[in-house]
C-alpha atoms as a PDB file:
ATOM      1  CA  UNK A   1       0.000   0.000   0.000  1.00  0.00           C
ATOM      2  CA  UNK A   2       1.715   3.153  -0.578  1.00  0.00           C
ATOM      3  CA  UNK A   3       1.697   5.314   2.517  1.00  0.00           C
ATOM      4  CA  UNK A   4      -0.528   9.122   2.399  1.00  0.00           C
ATOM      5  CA  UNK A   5       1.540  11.675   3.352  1.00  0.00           C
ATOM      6  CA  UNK A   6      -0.247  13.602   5.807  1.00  0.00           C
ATOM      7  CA  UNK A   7       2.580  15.761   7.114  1.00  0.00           C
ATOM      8  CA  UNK A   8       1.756  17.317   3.633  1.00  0.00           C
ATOM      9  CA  UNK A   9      -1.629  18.342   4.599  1.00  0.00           C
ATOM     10  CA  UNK A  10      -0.473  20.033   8.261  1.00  0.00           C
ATOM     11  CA  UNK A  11      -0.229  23.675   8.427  1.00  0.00           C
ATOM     12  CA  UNK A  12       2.552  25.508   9.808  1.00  0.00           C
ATOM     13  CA  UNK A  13       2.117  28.325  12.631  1.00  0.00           C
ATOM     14  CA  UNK A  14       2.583  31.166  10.345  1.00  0.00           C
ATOM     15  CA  UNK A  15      -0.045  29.817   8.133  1.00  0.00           C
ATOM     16  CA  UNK A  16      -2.320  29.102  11.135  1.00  0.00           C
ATOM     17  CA  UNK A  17      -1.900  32.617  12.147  1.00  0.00           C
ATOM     18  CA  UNK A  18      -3.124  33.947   8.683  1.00  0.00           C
ATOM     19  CA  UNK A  19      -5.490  31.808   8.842  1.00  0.00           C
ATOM     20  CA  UNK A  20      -6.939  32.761  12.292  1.00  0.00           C
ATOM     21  CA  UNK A  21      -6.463  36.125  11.191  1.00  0.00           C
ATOM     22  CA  UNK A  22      -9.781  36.202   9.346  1.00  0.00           C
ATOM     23  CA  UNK A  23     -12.092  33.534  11.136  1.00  0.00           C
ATOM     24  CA  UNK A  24     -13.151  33.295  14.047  1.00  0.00           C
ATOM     25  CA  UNK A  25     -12.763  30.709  16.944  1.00  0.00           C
ATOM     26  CA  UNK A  26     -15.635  27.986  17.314  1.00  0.00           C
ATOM     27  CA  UNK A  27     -16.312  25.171  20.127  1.00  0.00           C
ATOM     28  CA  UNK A  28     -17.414  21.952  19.365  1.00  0.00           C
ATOM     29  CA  UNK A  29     -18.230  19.518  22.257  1.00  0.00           C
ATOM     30  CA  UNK A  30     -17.975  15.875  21.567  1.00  0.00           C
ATOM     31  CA  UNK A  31     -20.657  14.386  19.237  1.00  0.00           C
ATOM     32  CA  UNK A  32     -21.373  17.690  17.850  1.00  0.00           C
ATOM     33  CA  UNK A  33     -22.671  17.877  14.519  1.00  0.00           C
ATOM     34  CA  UNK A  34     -20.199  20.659  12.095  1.00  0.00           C
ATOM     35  CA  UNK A  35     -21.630  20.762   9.497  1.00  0.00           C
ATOM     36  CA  UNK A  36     -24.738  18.484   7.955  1.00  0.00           C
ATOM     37  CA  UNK A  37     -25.450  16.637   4.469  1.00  0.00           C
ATOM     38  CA  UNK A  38     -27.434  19.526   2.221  1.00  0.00           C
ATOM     39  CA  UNK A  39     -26.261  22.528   3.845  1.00  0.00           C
ATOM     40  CA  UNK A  40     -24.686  25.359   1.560  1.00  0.00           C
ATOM     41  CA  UNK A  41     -20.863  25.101   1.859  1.00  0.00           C
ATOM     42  CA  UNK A  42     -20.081  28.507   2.916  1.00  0.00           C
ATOM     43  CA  UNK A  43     -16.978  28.051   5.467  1.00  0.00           C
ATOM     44  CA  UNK A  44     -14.458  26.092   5.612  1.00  0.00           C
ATOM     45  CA  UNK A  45     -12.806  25.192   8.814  1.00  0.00           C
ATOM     46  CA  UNK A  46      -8.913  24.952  10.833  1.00  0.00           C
ATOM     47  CA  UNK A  47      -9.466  22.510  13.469  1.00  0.00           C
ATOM     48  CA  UNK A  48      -6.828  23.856  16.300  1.00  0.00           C
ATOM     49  CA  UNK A  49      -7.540  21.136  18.776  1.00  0.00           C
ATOM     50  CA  UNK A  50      -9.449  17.806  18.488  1.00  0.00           C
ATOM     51  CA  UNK A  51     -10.455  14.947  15.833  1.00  0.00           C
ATOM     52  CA  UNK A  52     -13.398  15.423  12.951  1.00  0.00           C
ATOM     53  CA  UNK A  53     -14.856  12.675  11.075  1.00  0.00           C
ATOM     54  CA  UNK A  54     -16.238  12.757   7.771  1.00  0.00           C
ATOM     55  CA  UNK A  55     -19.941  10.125   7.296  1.00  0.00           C
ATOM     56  CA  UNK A  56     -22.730   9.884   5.113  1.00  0.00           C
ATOM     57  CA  UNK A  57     -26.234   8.174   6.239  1.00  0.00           C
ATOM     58  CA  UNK A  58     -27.400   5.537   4.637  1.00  0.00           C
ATOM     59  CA  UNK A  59     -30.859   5.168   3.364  1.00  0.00           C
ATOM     60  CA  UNK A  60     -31.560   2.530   6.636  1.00  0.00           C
ATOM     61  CA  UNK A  61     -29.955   4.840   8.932  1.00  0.00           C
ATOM     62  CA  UNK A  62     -26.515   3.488   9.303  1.00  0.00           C
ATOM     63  CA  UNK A  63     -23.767   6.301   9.486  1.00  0.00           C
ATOM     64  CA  UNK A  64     -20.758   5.553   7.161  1.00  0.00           C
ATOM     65  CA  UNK A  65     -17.610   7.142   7.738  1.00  0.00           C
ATOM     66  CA  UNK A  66     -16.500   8.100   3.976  1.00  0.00           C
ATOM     67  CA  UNK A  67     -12.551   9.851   4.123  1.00  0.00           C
ATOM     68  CA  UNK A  68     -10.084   9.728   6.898  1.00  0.00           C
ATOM     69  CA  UNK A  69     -10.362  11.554  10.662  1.00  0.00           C
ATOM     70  CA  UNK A  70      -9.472  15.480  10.015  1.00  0.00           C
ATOM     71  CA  UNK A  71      -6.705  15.988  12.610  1.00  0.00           C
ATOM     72  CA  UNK A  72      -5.399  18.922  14.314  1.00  0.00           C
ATOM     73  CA  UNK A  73      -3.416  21.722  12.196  1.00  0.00           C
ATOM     74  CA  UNK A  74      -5.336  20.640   9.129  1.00  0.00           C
ATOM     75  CA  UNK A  75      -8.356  22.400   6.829  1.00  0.00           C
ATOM     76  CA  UNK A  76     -11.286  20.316   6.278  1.00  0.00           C
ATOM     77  CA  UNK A  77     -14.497  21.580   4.234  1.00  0.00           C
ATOM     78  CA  UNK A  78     -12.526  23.006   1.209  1.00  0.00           C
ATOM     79  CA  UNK A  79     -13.803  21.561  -2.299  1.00  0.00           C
ATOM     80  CA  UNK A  80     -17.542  21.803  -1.729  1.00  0.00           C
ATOM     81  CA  UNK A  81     -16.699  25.357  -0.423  1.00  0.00           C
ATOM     82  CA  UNK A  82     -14.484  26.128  -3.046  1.00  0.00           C
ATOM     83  CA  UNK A  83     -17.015  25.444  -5.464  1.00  0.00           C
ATOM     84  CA  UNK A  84     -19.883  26.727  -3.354  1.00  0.00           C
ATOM     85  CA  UNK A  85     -21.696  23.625  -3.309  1.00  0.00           C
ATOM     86  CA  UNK A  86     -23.690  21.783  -1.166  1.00  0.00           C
ATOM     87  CA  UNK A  87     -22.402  19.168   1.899  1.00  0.00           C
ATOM     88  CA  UNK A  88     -22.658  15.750   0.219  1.00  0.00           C
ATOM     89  CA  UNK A  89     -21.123  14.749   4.062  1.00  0.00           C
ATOM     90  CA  UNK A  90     -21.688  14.959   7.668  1.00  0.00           C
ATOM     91  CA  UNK A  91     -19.086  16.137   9.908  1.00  0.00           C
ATOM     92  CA  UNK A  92     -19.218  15.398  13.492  1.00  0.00           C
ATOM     93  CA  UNK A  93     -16.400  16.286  16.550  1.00  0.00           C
ATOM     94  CA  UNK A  94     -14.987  13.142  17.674  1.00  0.00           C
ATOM     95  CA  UNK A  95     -13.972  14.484  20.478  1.00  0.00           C
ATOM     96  CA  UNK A  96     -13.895  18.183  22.293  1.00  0.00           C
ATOM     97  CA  UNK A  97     -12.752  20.078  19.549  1.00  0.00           C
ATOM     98  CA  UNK A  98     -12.122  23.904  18.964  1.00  0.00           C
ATOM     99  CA  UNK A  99     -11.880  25.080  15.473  1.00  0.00           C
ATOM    100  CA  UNK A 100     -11.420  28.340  13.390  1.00  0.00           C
ATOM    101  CA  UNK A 101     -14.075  28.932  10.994  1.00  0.00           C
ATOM    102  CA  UNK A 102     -13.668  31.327   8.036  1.00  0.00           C
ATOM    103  CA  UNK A 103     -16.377  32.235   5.639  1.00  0.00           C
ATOM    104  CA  UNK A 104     -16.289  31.639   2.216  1.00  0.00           C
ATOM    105  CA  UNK A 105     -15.407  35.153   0.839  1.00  0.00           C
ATOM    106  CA  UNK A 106     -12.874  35.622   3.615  1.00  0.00           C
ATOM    107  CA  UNK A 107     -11.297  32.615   2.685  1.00  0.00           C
ATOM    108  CA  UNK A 108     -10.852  33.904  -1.111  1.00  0.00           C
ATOM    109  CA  UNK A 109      -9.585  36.879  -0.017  1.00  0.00           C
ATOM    110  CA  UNK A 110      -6.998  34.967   2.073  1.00  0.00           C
ATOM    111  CA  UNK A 111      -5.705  32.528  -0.812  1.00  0.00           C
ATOM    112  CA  UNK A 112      -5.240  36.128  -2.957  1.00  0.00           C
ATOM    113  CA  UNK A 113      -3.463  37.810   0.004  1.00  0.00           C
ATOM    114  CA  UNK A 114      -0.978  34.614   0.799  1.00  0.00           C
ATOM    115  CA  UNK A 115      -0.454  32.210  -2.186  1.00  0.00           C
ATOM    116  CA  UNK A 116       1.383  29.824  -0.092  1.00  0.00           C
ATOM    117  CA  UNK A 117      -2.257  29.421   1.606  1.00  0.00           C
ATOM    118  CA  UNK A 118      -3.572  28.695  -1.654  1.00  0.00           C
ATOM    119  CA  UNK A 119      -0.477  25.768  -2.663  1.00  0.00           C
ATOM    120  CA  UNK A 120      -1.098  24.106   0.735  1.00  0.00           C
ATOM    121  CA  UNK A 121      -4.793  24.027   0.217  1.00  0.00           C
ATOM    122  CA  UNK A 122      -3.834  22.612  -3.107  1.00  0.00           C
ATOM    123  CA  UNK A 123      -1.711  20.063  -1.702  1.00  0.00           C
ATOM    124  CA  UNK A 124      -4.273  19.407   1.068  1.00  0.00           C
ATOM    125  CA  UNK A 125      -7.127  18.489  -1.768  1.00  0.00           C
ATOM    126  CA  UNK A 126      -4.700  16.383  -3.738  1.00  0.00           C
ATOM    127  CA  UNK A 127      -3.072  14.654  -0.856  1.00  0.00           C
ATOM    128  CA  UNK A 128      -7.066  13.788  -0.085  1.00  0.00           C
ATOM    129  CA  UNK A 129      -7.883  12.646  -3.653  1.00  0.00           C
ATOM    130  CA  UNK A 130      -5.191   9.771  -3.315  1.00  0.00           C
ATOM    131  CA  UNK A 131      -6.632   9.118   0.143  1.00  0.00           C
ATOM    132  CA  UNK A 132      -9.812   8.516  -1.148  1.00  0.00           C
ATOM    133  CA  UNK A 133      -8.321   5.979  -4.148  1.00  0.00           C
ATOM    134  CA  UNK A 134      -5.836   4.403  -1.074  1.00  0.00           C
ATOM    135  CA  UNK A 135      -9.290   3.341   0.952  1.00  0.00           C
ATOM    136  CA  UNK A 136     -11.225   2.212  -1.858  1.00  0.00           C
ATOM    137  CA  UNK A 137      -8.673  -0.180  -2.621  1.00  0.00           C
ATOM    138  CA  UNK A 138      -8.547  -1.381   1.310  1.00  0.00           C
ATOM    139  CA  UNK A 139     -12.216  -1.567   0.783  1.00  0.00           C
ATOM    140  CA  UNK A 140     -11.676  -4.022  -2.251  1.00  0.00           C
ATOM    141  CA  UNK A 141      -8.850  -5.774  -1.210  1.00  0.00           C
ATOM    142  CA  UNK A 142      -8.602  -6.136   2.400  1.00  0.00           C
ATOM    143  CA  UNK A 143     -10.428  -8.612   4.696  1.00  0.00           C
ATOM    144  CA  UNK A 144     -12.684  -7.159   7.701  1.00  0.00           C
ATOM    145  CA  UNK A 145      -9.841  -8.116  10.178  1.00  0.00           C
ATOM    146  CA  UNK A 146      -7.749  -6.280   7.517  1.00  0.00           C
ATOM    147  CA  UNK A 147      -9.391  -3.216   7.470  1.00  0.00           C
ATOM    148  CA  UNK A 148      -9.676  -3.193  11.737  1.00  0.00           C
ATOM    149  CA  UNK A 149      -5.837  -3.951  11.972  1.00  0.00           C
ATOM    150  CA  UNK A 150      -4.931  -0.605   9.290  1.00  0.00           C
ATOM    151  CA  UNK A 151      -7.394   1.788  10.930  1.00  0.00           C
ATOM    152  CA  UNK A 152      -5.579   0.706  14.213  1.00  0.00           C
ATOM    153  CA  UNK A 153      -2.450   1.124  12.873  1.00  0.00           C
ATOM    154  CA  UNK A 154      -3.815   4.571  11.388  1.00  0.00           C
ATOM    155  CA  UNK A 155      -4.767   5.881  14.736  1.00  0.00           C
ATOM    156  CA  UNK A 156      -2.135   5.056  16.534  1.00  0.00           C
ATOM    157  CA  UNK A 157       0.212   6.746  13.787  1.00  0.00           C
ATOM    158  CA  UNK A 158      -2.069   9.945  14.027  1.00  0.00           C
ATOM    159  CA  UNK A 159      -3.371  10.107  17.682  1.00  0.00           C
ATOM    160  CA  UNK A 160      -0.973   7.858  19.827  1.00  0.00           C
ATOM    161  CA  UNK A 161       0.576   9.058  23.029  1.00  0.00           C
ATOM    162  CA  UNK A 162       3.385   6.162  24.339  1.00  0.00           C
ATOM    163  CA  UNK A 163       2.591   4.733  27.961  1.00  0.00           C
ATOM    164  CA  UNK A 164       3.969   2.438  29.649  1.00  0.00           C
ATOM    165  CA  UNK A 165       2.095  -0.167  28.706  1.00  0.00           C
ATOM    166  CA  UNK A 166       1.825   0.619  25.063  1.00  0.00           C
ATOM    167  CA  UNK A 167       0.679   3.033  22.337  1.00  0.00           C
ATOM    168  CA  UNK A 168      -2.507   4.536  23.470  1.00  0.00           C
ATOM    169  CA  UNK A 169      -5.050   5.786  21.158  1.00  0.00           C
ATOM    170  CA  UNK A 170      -5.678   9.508  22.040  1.00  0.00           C
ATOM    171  CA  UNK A 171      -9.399   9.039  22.072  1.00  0.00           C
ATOM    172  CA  UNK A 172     -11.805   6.813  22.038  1.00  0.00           C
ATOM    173  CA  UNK A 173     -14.466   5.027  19.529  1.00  0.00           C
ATOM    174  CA  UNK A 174     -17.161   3.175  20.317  1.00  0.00           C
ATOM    175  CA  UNK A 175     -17.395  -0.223  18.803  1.00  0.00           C
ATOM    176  CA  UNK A 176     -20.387   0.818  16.330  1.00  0.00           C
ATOM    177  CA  UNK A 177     -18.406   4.184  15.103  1.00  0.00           C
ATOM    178  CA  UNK A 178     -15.380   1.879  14.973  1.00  0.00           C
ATOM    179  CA  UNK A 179     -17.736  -0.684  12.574  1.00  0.00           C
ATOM    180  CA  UNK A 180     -19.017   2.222  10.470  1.00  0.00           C
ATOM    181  CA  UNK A 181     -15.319   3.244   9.781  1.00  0.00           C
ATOM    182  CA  UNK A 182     -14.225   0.047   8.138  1.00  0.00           C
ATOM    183  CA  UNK A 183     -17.516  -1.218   6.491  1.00  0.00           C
ATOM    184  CA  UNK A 184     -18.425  -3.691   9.160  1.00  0.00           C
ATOM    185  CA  UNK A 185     -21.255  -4.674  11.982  1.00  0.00           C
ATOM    186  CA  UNK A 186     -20.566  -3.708  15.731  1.00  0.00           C
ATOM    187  CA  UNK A 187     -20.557  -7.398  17.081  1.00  0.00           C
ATOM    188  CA  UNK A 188     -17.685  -8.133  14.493  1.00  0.00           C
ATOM    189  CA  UNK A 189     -15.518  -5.191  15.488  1.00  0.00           C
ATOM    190  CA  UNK A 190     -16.344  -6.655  18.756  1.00  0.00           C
ATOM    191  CA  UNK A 191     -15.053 -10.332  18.373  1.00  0.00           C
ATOM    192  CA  UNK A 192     -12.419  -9.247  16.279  1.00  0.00           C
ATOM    193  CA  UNK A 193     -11.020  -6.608  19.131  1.00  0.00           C
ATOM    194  CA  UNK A 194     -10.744  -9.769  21.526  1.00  0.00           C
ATOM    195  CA  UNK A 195      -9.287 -11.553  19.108  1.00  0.00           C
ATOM    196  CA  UNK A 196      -6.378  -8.782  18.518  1.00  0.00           C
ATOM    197  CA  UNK A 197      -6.657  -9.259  22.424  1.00  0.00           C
ATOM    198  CA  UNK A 198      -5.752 -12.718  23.252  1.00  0.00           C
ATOM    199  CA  UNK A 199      -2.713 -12.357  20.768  1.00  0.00           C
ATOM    200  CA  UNK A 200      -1.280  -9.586  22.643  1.00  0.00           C
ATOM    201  CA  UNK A 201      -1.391  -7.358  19.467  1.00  0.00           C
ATOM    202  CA  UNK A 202      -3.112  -4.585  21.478  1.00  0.00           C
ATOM    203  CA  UNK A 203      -4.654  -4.457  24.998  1.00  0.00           C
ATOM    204  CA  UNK A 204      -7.746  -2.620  26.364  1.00  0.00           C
ATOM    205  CA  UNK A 205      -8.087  -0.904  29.665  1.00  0.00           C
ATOM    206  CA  UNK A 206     -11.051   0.803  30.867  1.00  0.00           C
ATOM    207  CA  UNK A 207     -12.041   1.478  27.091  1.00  0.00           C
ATOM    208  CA  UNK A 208      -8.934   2.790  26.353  1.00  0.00           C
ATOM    209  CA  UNK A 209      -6.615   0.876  23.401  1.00  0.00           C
ATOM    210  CA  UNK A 210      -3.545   0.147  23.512  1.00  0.00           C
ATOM    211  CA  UNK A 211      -1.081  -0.884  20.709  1.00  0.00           C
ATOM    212  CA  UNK A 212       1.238  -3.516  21.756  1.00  0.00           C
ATOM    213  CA  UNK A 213       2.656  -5.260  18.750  1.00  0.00           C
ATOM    214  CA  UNK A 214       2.569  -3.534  15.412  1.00  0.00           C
ATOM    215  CA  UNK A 215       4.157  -6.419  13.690  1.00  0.00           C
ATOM    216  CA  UNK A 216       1.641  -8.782  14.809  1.00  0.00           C
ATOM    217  CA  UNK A 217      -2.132  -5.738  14.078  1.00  0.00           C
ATOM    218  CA  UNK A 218       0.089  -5.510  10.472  1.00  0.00           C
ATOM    219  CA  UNK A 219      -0.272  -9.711   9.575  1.00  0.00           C
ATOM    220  CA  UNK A 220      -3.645  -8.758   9.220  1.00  0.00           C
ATOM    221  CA  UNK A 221      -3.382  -7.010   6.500  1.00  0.00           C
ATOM    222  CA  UNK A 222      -3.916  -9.466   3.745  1.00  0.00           C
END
């Protein structure tokens, strides 16, 4: 699989600055709704602290999570707004989160001001675009215990703080948000969790996962 360079897609603190220079500060508690399917895409948003993720609903109700989580230091609303479309997504605050929010003729008016804005948000968008192609293919290709071993290893690449006892996710998922990530029901990502359990690949204390072996999550991935 060839690896998504998301270090690409971070902004830097002068950039950050600009950018704060002509939004303003929002605060998103966890489970928040951002920004909903249909809405005009007027804004686009700098996510300062916190984790975003990207879902559609299905027709039966089922939430999908379509794209990766939007992390920290990156820009997440930017083609539909860009366009001035409409949300085809749902974007919902993992956790606390505190974001910078900059409306759509502001945001213009930035990328003329500060071209370097407007090559990052470039990069961002085509960084995205093979993203998108990268879990298509893990879609295709990759088993359900596949596709629960990479978002693992995903996580703990994006979000992990080292403990003692191993690399611990920096927030947590519920086993159905967890399922709706990887294309799966909530009793699989269930059994399959204890299964990564009893082979000491990770370890879970009071809801809280811990990567122990990346070797072992990364067998999976067949």
């Amino acid at each position: 699989m060839e690896s998504i360079n998301h270090e690409a897609l971070a902004l830097d603190d002068h950039e950050k600055d600009l950018i704060r220079e002509y939004g303003t500060v929002v605060h998103y508690p966890k489970g928040q709704i951002i920004f909903s399917e249909g809405d005009t895409a007027d804004r686009i948003y700098l996510i300062e602290e916190g984790f975003v993720k990207i879902y559609r609903i299905t027709p039966d109700g089922r939430r999908v999570t379509v794209g990766s989580m939007r992390t920290s230091g990156q820009l997440m609303g930017l083609a539909e707004t860009l366009y001035h479309g409409e949300r085809t997504c749902f974007a919902g605050a993992i956790n606390d989160a505190t974001l910078v929010v900059v409306r759509k003729a502001r945001f213009e008016e930035l990328l003329v001001n500060h071209p370097s804005i407007a090559i990052k948000v470039a990069t961002t968008l085509g960084v995205r675009m093979r993203e998108a192609e990268a879990i298509i293919q893990e879609m295709v290709c990759f088993q359900v215990p596949g596709r629960l071993a990479m978002l693992l290893l995903k996580m703990s690449e994006r979000a992990g703080v080292e403990t003692e006892t191993g690399t611990k996710i920096g927030f947590r998922l519920t086993h159905e948000e967890i399922a709706c990530m990887i294309g799966t029901s909530r009793q699989t990502v269930t059994s399959l969790l204890n299964i990564f359990r009893q082979e000491n690949s990770i370890a879970i204390e009071d809801k809280e996962v811990y990567i122990l072996d990346l070797d072992k999550l990364s067998k999976w991935i067949v």
